[in-house]
C-alpha atoms as a PDB file:
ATOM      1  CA  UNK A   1     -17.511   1.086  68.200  1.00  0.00           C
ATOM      2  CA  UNK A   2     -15.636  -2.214  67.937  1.00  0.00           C
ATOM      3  CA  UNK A   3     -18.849  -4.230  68.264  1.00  0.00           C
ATOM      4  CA  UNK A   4     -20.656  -2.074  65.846  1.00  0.00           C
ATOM      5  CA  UNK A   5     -18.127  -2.689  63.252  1.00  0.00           C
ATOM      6  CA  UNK A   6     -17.833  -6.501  63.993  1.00  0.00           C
ATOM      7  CA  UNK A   7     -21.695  -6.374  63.139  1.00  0.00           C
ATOM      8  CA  UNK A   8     -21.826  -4.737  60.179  1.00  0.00           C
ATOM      9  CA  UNK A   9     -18.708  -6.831  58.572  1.00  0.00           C
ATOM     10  CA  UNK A  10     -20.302  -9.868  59.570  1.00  0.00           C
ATOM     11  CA  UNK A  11     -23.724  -8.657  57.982  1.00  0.00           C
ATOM     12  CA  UNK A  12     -21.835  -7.541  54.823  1.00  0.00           C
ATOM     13  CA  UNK A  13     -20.101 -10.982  54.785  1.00  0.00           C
ATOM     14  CA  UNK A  14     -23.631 -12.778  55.041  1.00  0.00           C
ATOM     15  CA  UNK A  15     -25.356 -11.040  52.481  1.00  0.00           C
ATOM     16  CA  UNK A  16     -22.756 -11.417  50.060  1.00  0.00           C
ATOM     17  CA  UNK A  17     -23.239 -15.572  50.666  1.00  0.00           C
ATOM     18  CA  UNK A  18     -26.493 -14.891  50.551  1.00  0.00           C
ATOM     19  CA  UNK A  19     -26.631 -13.529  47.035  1.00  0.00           C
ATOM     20  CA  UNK A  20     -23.799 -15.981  45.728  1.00  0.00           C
ATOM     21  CA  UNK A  21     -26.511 -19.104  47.023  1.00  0.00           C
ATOM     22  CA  UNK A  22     -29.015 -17.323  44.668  1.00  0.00           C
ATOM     23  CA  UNK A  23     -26.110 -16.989  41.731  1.00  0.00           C
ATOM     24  CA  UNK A  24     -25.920 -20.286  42.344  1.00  0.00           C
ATOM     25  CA  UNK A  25     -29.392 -21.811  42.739  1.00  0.00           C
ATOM     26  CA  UNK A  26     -30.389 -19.620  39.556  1.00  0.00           C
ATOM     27  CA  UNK A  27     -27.701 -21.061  37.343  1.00  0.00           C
ATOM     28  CA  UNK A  28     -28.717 -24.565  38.647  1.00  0.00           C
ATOM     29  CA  UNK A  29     -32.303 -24.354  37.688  1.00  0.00           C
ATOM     30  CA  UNK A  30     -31.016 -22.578  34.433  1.00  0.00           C
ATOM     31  CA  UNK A  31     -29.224 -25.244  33.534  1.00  0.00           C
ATOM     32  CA  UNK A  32     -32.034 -27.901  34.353  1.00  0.00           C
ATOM     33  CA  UNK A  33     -34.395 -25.685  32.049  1.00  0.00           C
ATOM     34  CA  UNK A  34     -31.837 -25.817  29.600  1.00  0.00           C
ATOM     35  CA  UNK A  35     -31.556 -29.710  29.635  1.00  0.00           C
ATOM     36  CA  UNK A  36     -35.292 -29.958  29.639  1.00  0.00           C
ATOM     37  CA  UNK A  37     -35.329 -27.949  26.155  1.00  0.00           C
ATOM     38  CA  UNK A  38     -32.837 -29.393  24.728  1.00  0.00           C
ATOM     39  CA  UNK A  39     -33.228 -32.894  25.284  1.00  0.00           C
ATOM     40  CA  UNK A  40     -36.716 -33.328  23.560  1.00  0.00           C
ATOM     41  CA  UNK A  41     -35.008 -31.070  20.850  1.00  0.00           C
ATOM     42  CA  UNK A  42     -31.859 -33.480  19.971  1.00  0.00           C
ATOM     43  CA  UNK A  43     -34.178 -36.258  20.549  1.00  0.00           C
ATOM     44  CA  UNK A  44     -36.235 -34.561  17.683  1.00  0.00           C
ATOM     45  CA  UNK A  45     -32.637 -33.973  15.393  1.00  0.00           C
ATOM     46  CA  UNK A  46     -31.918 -38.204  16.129  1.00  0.00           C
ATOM     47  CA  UNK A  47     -35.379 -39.056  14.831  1.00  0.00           C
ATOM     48  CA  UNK A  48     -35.091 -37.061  12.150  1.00  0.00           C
ATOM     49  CA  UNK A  49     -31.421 -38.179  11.297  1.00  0.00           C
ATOM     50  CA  UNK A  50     -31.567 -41.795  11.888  1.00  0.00           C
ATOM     51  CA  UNK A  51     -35.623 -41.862   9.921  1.00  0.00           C
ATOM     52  CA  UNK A  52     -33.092 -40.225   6.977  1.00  0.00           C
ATOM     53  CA  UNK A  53     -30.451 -43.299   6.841  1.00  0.00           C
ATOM     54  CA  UNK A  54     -33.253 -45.775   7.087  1.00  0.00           C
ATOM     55  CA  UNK A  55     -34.785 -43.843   4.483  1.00  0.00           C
ATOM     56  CA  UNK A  56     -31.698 -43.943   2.148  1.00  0.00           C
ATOM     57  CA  UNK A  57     -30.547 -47.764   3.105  1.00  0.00           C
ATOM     58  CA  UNK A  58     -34.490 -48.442   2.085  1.00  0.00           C
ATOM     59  CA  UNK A  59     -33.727 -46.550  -1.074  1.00  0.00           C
ATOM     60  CA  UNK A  60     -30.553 -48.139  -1.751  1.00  0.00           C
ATOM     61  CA  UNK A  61     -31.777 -51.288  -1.727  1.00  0.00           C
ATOM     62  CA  UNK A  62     -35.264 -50.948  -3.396  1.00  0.00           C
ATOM     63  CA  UNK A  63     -32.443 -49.535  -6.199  1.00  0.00           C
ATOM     64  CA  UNK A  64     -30.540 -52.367  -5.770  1.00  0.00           C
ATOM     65  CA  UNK A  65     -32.662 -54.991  -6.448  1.00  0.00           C
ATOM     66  CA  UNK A  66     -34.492 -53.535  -9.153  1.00  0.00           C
ATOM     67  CA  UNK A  67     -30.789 -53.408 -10.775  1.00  0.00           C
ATOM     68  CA  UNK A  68     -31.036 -57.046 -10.487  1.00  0.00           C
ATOM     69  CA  UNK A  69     -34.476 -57.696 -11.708  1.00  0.00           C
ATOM     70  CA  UNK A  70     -33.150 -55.885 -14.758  1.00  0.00           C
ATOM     71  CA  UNK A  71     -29.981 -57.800 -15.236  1.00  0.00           C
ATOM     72  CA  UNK A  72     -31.547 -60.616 -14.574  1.00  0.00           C
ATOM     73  CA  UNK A  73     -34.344 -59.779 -17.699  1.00  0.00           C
ATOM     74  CA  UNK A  74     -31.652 -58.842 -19.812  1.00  0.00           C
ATOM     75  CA  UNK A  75     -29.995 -62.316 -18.654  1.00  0.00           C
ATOM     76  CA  UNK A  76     -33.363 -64.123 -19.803  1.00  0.00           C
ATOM     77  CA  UNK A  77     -32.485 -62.346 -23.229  1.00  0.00           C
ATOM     78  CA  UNK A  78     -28.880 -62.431 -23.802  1.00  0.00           C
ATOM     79  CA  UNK A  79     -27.932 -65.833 -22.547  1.00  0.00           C
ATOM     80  CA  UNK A  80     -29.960 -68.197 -24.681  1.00  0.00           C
ATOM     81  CA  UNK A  81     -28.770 -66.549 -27.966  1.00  0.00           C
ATOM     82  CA  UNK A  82     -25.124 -67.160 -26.750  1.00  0.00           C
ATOM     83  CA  UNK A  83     -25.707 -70.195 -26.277  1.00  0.00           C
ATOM     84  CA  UNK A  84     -27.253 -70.520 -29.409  1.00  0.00           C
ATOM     85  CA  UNK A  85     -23.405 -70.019 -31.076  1.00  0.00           C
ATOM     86  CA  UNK A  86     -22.170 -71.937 -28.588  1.00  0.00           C
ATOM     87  CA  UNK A  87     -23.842 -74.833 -29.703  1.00  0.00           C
ATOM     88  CA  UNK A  88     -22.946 -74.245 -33.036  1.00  0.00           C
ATOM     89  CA  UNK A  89     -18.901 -73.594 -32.974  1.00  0.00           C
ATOM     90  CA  UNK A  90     -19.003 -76.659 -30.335  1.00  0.00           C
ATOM     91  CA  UNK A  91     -20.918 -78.777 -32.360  1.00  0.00           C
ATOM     92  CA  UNK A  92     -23.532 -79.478 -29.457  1.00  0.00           C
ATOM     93  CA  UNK A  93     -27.225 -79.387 -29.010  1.00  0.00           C
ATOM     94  CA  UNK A  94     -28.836 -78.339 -32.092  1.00  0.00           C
ATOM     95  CA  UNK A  95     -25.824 -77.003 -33.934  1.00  0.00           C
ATOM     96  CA  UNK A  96     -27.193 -78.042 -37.212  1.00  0.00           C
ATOM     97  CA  UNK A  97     -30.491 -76.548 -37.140  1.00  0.00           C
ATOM     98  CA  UNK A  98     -28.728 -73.011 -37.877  1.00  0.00           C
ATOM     99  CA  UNK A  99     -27.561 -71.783 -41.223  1.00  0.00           C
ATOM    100  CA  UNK A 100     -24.536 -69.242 -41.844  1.00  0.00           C
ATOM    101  CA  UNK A 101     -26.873 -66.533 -42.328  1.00  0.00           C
ATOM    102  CA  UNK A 102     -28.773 -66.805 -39.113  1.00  0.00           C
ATOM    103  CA  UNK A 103     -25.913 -67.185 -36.423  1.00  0.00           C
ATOM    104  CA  UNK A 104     -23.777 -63.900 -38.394  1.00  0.00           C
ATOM    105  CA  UNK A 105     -27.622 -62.350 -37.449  1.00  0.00           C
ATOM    106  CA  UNK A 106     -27.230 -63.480 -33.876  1.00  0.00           C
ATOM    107  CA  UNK A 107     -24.139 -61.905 -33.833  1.00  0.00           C
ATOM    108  CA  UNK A 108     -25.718 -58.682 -34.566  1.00  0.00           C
ATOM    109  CA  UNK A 109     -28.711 -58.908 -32.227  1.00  0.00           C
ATOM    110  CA  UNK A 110     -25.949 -60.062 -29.366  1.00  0.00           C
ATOM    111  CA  UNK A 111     -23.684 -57.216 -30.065  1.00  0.00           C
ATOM    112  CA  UNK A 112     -26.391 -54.494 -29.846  1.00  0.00           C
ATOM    113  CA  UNK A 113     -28.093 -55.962 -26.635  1.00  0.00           C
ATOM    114  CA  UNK A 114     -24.902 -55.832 -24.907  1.00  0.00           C
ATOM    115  CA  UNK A 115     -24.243 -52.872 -25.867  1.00  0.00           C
ATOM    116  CA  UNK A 116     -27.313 -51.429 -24.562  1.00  0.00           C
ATOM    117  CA  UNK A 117     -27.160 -53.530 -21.298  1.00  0.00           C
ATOM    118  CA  UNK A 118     -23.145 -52.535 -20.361  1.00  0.00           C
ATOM    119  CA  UNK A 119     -24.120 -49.782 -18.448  1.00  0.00           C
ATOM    120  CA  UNK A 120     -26.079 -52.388 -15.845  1.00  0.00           C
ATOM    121  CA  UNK A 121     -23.441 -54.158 -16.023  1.00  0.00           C
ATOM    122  CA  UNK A 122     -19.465 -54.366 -14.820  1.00  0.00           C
ATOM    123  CA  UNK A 123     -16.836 -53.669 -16.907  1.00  0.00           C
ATOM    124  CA  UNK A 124     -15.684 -57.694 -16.888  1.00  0.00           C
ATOM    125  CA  UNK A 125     -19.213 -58.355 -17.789  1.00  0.00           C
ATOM    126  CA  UNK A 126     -18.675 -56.047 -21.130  1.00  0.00           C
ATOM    127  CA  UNK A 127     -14.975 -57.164 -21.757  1.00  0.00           C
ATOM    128  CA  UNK A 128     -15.891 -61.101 -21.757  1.00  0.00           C
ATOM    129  CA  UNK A 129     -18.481 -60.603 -24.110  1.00  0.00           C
ATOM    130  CA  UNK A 130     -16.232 -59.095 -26.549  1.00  0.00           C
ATOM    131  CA  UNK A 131     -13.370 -61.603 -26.527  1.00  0.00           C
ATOM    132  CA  UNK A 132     -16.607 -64.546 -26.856  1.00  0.00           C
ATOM    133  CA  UNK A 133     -17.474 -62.322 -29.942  1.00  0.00           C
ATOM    134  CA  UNK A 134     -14.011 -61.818 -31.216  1.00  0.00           C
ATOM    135  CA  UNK A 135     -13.451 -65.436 -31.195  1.00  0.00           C
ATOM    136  CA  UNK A 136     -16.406 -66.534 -32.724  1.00  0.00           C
ATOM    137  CA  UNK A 137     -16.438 -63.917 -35.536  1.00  0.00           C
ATOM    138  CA  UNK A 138     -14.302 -62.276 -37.845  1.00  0.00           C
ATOM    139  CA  UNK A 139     -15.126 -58.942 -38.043  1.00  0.00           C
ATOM    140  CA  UNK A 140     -12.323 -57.397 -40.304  1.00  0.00           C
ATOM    141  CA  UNK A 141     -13.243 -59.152 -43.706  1.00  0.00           C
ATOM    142  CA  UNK A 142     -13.744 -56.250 -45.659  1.00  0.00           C
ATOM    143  CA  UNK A 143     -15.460 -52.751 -45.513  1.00  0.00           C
ATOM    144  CA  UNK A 144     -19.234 -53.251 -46.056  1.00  0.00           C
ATOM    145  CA  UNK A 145     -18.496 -57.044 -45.523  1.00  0.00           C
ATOM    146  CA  UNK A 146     -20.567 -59.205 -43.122  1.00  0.00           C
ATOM    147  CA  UNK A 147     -18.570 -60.540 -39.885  1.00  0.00           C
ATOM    148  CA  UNK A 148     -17.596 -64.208 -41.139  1.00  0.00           C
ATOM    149  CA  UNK A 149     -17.708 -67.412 -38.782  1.00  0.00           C
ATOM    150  CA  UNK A 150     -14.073 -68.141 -37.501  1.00  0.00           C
ATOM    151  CA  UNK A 151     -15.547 -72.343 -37.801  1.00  0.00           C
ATOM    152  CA  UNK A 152     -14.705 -74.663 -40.003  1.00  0.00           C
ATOM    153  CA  UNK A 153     -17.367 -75.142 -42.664  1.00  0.00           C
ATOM    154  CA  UNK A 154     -16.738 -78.389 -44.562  1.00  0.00           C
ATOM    155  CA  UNK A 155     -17.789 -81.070 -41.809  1.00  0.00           C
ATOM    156  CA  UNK A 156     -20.944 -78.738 -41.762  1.00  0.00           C
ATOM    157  CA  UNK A 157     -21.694 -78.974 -45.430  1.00  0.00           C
ATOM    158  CA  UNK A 158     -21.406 -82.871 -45.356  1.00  0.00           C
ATOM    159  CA  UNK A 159     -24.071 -83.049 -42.077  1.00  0.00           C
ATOM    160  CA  UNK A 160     -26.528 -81.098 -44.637  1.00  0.00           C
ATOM    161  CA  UNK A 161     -26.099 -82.817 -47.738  1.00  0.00           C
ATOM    162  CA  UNK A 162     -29.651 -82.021 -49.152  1.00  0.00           C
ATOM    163  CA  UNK A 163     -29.928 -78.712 -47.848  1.00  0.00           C
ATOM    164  CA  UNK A 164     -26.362 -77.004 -47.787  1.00  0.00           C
ATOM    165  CA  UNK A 165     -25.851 -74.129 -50.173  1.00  0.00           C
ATOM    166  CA  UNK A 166     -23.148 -73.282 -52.240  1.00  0.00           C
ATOM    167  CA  UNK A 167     -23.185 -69.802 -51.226  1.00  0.00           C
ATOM    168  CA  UNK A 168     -22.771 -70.414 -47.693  1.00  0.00           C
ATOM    169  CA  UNK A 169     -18.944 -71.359 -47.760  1.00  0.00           C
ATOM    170  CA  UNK A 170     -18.322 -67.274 -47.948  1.00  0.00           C
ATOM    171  CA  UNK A 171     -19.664 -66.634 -44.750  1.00  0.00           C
ATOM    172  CA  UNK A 172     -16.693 -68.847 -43.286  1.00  0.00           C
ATOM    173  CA  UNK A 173     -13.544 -67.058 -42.442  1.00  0.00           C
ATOM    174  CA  UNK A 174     -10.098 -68.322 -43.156  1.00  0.00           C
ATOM    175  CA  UNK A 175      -8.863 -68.424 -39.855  1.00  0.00           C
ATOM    176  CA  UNK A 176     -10.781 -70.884 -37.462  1.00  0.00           C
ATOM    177  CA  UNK A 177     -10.724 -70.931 -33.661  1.00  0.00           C
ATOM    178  CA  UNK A 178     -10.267 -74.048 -31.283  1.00  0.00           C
ATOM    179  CA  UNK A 179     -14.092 -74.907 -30.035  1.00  0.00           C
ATOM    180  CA  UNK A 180     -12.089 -75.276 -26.516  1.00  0.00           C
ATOM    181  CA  UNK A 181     -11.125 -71.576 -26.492  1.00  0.00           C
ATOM    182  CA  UNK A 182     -14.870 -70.635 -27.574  1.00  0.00           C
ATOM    183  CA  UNK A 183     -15.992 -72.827 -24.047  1.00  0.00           C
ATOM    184  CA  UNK A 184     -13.546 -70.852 -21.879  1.00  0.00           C
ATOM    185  CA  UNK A 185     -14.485 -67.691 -23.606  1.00  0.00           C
ATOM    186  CA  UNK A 186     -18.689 -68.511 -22.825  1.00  0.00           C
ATOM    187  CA  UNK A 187     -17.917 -69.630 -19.274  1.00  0.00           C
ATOM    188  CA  UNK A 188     -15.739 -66.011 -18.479  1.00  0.00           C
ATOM    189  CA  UNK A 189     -19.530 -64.618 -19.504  1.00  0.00           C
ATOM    190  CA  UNK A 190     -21.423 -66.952 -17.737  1.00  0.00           C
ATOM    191  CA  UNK A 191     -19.099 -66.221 -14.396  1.00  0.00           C
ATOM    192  CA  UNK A 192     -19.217 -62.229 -15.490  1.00  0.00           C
ATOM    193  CA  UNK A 193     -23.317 -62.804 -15.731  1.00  0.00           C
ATOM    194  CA  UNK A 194     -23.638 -64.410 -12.171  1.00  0.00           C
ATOM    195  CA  UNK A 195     -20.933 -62.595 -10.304  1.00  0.00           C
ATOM    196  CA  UNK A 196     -23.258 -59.199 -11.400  1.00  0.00           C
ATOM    197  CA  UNK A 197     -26.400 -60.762 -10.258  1.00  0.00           C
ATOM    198  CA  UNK A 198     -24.971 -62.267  -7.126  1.00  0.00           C
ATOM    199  CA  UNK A 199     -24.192 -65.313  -7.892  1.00  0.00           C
ATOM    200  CA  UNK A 200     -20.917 -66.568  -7.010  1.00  0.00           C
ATOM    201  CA  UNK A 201     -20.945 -70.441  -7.058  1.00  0.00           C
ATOM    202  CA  UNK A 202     -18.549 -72.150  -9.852  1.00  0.00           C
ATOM    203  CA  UNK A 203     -20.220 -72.662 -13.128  1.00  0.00           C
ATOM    204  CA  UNK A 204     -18.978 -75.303 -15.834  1.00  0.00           C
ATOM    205  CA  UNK A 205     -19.750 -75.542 -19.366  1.00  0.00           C
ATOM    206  CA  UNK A 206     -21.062 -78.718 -20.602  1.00  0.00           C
ATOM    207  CA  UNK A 207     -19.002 -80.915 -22.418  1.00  0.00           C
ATOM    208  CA  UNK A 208     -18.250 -80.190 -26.228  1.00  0.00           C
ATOM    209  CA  UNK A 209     -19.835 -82.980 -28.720  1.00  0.00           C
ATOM    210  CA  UNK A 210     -17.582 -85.180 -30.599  1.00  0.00           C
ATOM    211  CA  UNK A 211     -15.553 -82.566 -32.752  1.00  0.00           C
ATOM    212  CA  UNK A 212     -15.090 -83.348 -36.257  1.00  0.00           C
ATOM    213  CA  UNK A 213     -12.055 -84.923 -37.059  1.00  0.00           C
ATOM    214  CA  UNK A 214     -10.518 -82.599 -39.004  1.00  0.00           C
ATOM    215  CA  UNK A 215     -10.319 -79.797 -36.346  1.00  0.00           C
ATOM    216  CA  UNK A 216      -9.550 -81.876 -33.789  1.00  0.00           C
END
């Protein structure tokens, strides 16, 4: 009876390891099925995930550098018309080939393209524009009145003797600003224009031309 129970413990015990090598061989090729799904699958999900960045980088930078083909148009238009005043409250260039009349007009054509063109634009880009206007012009003369030139007149009258009208001394203001300020003021724009469009070398301003004497 001994024997017979020795036998059928040790035949229990055997088919239990038995069935735990097939638990364990199942679970093993389970798990290789599983990792032969899922692989191809998350290689899918990386494709699709890293095609998405590239995607969006490519888009970020197409937008990027039509921003600066824009600024750089608006550039083209902006920065020869202040120059343009420059010239004139520096006494450089062509200074006297403008009348009164035509540089309070700039004024008004450079005040509504920057305007329009600030949102392209940083907010130091904006604000140096506004203190190259504020010096050249005198805005507060009057309601209804016409921004007057913050320049002294008088050395301007007696380089157009022939052609000078009488008229034109109102479009002067009563307070004048140093030419020198009006150069720092146009080279804070010019540095606001090229730091925008990704230019960062130094810029300098040409020199001034001999100032009349009595603003010296």
């Amino acid at each position: 009876m001994l024997e017979i129970q020795d036998h059928l413990d040790c035949s229990v015990v055997l088919s239990c390891e038995r069935t735990m090598d097939a638990g364990n061989w199942n679970w093993l090729e389970f798990a290789k099925l599983g990792v032969g799904i899922l692989t191809p699958i998350a290689i899918v999900v990386a494709g699709i995930y890293v095609h998405r960045i590239t995607k969006r980088f490519e888009h970020f930078q197409w937008r990027g550098q039509k921003l600066i083909e824009k600024r750089l148009a608006i550039y083209d238009e902006i920065a020869p018309l202040i120059n343009d005043v420059l010239c004139y409250y520096t006494y450089v260039g062509a200074w006297r080939d403008f009348d009164p009349p035509q540089i309070v007009a700039l004024k008004r054509t450079i005040d509504r393209k920057i305007h329009l063109s600030a949102p392209l634009f940083g907010l130091e880009f904006f604000n140096s524009c506004m203190r190259f206007q504020d010096l050249c012009f005198d805005t507060y003369s009057g309601w209804g009145e016409d921004a007057k030139l913050r320049t002294e007149f008088r050395r301007r009258q007696e380089s157009r003797p022939k052609d000078w009208k009488s008229e034109w001394a109102d479009y002067f203001s009563d307070e004048v600003t140093d030419p020198k300020e009006i150069r720092t003021a146009y080279k804070a724009v010019m540095e606001a224009f090229a730091q925008d469009i990704g230019i960062h070398s130094p810029f300098s301003v040409p020199p001034p031309g001999r100032l009349p004497i009595n603003i010296e």
